[in-house]
C-alpha atoms as a PDB file:
ATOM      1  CA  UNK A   1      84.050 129.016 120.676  1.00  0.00           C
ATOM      2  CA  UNK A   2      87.761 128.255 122.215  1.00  0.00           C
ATOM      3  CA  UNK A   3      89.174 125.393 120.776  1.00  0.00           C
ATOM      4  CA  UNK A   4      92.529 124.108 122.073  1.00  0.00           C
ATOM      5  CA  UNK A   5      93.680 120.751 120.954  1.00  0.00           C
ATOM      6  CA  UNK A   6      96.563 119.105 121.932  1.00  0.00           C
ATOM      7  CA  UNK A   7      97.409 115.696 120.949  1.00  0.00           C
ATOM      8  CA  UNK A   8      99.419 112.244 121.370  1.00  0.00           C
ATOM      9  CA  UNK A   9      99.545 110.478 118.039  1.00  0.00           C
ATOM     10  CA  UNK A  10     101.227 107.254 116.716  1.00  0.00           C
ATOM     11  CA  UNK A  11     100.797 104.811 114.390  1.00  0.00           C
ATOM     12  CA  UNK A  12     102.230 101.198 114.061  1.00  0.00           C
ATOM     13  CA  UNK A  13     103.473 100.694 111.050  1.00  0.00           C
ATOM     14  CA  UNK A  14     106.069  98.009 111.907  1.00  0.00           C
ATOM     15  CA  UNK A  15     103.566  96.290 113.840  1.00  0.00           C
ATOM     16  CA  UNK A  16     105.343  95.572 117.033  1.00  0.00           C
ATOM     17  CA  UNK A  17     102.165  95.995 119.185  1.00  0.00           C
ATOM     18  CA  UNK A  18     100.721  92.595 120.507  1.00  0.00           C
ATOM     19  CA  UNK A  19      97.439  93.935 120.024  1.00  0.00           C
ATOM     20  CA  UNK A  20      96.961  94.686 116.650  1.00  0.00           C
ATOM     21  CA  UNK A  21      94.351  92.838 115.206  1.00  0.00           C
ATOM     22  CA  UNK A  22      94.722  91.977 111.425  1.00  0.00           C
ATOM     23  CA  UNK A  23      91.888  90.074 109.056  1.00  0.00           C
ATOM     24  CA  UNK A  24      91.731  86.777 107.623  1.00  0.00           C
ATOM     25  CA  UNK A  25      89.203  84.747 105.619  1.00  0.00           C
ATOM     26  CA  UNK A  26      89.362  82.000 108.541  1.00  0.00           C
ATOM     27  CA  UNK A  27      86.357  83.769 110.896  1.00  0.00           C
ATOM     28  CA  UNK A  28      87.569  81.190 113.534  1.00  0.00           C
ATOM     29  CA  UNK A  29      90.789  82.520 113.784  1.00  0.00           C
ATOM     30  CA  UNK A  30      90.291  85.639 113.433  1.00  0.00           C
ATOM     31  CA  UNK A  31      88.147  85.518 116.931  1.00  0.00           C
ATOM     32  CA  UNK A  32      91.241  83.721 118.654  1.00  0.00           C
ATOM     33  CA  UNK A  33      93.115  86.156 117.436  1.00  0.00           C
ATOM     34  CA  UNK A  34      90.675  89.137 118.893  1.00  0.00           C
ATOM     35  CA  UNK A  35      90.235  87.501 121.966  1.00  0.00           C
ATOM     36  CA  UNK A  36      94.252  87.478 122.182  1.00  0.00           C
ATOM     37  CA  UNK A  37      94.711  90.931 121.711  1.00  0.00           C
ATOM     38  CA  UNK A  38      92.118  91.917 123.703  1.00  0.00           C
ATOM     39  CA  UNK A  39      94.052  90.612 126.379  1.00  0.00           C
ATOM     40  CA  UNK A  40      97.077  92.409 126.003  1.00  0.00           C
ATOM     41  CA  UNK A  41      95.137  95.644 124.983  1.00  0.00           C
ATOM     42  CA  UNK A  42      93.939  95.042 128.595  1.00  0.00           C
ATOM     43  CA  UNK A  43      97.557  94.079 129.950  1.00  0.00           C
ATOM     44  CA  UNK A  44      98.699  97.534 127.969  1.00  0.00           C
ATOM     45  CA  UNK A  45      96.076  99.896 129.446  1.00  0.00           C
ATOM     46  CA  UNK A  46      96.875  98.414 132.944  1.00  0.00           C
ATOM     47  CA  UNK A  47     100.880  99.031 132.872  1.00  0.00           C
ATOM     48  CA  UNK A  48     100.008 102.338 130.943  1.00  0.00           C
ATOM     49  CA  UNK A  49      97.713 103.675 133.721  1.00  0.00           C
ATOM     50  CA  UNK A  50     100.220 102.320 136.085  1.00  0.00           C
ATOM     51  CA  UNK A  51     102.847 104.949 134.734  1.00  0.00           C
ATOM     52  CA  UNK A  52     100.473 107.690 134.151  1.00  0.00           C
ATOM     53  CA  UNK A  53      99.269 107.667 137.575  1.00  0.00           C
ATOM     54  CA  UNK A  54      95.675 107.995 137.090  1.00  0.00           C
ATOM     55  CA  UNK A  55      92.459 106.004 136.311  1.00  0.00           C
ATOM     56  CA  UNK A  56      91.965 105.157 132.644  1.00  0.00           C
ATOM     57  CA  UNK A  57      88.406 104.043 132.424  1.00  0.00           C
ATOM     58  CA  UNK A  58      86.795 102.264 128.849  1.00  0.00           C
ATOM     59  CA  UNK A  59      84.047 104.042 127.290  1.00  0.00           C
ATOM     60  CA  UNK A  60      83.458 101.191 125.035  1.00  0.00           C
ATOM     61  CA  UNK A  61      84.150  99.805 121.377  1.00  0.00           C
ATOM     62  CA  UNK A  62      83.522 101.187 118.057  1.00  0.00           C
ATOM     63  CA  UNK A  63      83.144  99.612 114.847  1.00  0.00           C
ATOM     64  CA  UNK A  64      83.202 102.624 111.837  1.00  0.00           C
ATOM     65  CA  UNK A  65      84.109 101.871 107.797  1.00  0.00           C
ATOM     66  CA  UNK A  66      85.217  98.326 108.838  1.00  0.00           C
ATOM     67  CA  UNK A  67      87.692 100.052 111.732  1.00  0.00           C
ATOM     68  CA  UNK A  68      87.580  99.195 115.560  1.00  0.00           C
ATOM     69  CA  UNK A  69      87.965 101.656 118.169  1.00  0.00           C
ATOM     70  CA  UNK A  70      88.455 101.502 121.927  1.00  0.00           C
ATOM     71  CA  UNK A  71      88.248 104.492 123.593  1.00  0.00           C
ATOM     72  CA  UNK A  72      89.513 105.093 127.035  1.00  0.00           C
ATOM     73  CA  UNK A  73      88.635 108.593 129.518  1.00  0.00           C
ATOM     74  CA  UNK A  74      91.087 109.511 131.348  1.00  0.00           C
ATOM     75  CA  UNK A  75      90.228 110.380 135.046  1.00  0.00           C
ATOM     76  CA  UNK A  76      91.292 114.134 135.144  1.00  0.00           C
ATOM     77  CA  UNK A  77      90.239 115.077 131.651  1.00  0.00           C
ATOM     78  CA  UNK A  78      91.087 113.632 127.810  1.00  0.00           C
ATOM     79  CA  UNK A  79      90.139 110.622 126.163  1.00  0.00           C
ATOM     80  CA  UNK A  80      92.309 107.839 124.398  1.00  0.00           C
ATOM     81  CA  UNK A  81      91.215 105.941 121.451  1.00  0.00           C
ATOM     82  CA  UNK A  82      93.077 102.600 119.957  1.00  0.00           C
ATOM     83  CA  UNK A  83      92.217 101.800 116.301  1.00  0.00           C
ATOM     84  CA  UNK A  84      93.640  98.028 116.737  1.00  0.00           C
ATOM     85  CA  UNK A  85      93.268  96.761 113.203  1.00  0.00           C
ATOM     86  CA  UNK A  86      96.481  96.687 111.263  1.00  0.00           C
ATOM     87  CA  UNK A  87      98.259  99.355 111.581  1.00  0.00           C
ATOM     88  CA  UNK A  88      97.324 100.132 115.003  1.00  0.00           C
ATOM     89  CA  UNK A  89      96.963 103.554 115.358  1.00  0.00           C
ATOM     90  CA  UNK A  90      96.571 105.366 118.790  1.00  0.00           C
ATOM     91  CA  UNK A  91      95.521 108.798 119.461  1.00  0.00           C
ATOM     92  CA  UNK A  92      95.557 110.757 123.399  1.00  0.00           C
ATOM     93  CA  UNK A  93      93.537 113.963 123.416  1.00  0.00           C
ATOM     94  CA  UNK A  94      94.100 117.032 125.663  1.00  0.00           C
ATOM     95  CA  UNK A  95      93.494 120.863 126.601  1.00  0.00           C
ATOM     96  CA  UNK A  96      96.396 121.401 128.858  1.00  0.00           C
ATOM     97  CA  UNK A  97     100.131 120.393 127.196  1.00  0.00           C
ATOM     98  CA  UNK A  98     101.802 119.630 130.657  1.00  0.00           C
ATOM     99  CA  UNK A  99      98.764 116.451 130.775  1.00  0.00           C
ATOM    100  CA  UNK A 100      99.906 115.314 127.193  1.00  0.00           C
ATOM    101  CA  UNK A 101     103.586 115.674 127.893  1.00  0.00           C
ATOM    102  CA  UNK A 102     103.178 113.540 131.006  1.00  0.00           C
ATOM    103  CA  UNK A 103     100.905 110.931 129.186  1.00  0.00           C
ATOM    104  CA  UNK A 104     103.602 110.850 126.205  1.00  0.00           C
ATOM    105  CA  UNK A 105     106.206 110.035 128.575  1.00  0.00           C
ATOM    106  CA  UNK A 106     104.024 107.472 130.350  1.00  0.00           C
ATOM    107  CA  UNK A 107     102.959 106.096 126.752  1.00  0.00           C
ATOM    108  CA  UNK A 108     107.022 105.960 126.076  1.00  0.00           C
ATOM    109  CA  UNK A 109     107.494 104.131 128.959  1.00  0.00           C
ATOM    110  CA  UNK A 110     104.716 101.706 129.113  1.00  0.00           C
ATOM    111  CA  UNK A 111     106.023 100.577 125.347  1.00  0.00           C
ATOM    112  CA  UNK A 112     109.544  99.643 126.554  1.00  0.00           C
ATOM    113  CA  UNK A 113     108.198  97.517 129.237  1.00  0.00           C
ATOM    114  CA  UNK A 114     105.375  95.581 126.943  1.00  0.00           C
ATOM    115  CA  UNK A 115     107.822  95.414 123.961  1.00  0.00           C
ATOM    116  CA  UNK A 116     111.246  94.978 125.277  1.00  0.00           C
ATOM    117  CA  UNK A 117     114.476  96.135 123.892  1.00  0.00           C
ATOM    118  CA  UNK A 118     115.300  96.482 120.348  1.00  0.00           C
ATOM    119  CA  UNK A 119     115.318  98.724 117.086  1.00  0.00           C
ATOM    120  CA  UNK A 120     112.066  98.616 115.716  1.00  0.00           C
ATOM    121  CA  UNK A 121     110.847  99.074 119.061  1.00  0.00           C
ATOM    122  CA  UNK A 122     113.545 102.511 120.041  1.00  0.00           C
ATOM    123  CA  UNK A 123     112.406 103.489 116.746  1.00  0.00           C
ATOM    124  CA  UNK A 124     108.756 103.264 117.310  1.00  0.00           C
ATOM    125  CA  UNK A 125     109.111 105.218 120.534  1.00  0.00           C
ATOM    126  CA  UNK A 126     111.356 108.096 119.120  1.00  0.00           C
ATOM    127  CA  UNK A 127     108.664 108.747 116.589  1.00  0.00           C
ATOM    128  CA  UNK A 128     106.011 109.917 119.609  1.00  0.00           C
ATOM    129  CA  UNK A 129     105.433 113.192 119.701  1.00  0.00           C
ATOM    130  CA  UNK A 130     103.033 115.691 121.311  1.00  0.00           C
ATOM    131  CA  UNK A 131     101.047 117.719 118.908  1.00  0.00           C
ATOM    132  CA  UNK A 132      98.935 120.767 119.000  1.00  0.00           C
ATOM    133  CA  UNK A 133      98.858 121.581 115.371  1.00  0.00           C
ATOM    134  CA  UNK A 134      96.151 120.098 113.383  1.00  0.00           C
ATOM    135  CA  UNK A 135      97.912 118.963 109.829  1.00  0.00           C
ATOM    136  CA  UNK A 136      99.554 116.248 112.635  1.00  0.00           C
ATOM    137  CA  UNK A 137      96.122 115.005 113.582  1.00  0.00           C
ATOM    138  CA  UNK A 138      95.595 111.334 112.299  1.00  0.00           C
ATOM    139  CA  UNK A 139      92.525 111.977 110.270  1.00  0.00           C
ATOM    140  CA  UNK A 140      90.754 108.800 108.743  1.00  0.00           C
ATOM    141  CA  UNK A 141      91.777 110.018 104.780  1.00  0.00           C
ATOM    142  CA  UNK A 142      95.432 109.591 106.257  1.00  0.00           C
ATOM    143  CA  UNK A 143      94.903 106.517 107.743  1.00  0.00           C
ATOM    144  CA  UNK A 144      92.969 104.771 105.202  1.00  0.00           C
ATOM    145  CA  UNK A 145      96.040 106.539 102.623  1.00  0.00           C
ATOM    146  CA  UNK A 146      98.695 104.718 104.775  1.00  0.00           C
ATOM    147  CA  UNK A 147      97.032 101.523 104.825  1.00  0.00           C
ATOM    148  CA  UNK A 148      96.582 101.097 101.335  1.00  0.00           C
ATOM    149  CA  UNK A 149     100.463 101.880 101.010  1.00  0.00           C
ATOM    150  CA  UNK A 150     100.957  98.865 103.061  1.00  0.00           C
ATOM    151  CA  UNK A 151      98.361  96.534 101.755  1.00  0.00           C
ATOM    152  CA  UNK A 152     100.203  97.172  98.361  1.00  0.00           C
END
């Protein structure tokens, strides 16, 4: 079987992203909260397709081990998926590099406009990379390693 993988990974550990969802004991706020970032995930996908130049469509949301994923298709091939609880984490997936170098600048430049101007935010973007190696790939014993760092 071919297997070609080429990837757009990022994670938000300074938490800059308006959509990043984090948990509470207040259930109540926690949904106003959701419902908040929802909206900007929305706003985000909307400026992002805007600069990609194609149709990002939403497959839908899944909840697995307590983390929520949205996961986007893109219109000529790859998927994007958003983990949104704290720290966001986003991951684009490809077969062709030219499609992930395009959607990393597009990513790039979607962030400055949501987030403005300053050095968490240059800082944030400089770290974006694309990938094709797979010790890069965000896998979920990384994730859940990086979280506990910052829950402790």
């Amino acid at each position: 079987m071919d297997n070609k993988h080429i990837f757009v990974a990022t994670i938000d550990v300074g938490e800059v992203l308006p959509f990043s969802v984090s948990r509470s004991e207040d259930v109540a706020k926690d949904l106003e909260h959701q419902k908040a970032a929802r909206e900007e995930l929305e706003r985000f996908v909307t400026v992002l397709k805007q600069k990609f130049g194609e149709g990002i469509w939403h497959m839908g949301m899944d909840v697995i081990d307590n983390k929520t994923y949205e996961r986007f298709i893109f219109e000529h091939g790859g998927f994007f998926e958003v983990m949104v609880e704290s720290p966001l984490a986003m991951n684009a997936h490809f077969v062709h590099r030219d499609r992930a170098d395009r959607f990393c600048d597009a990513l790039k430049n979607t962030l400055k406009e949501i987030l403005g101007d300053s050095p968490m935010t240059d800082m944030f973007i400089q770290s974006i990379e694309v990938h094709e190696e797979d010790e890069h790939q965000m896998t979920y014993q990384k994730y859940d390693r990086m979280k506990e760092i910052r829950n402790s």
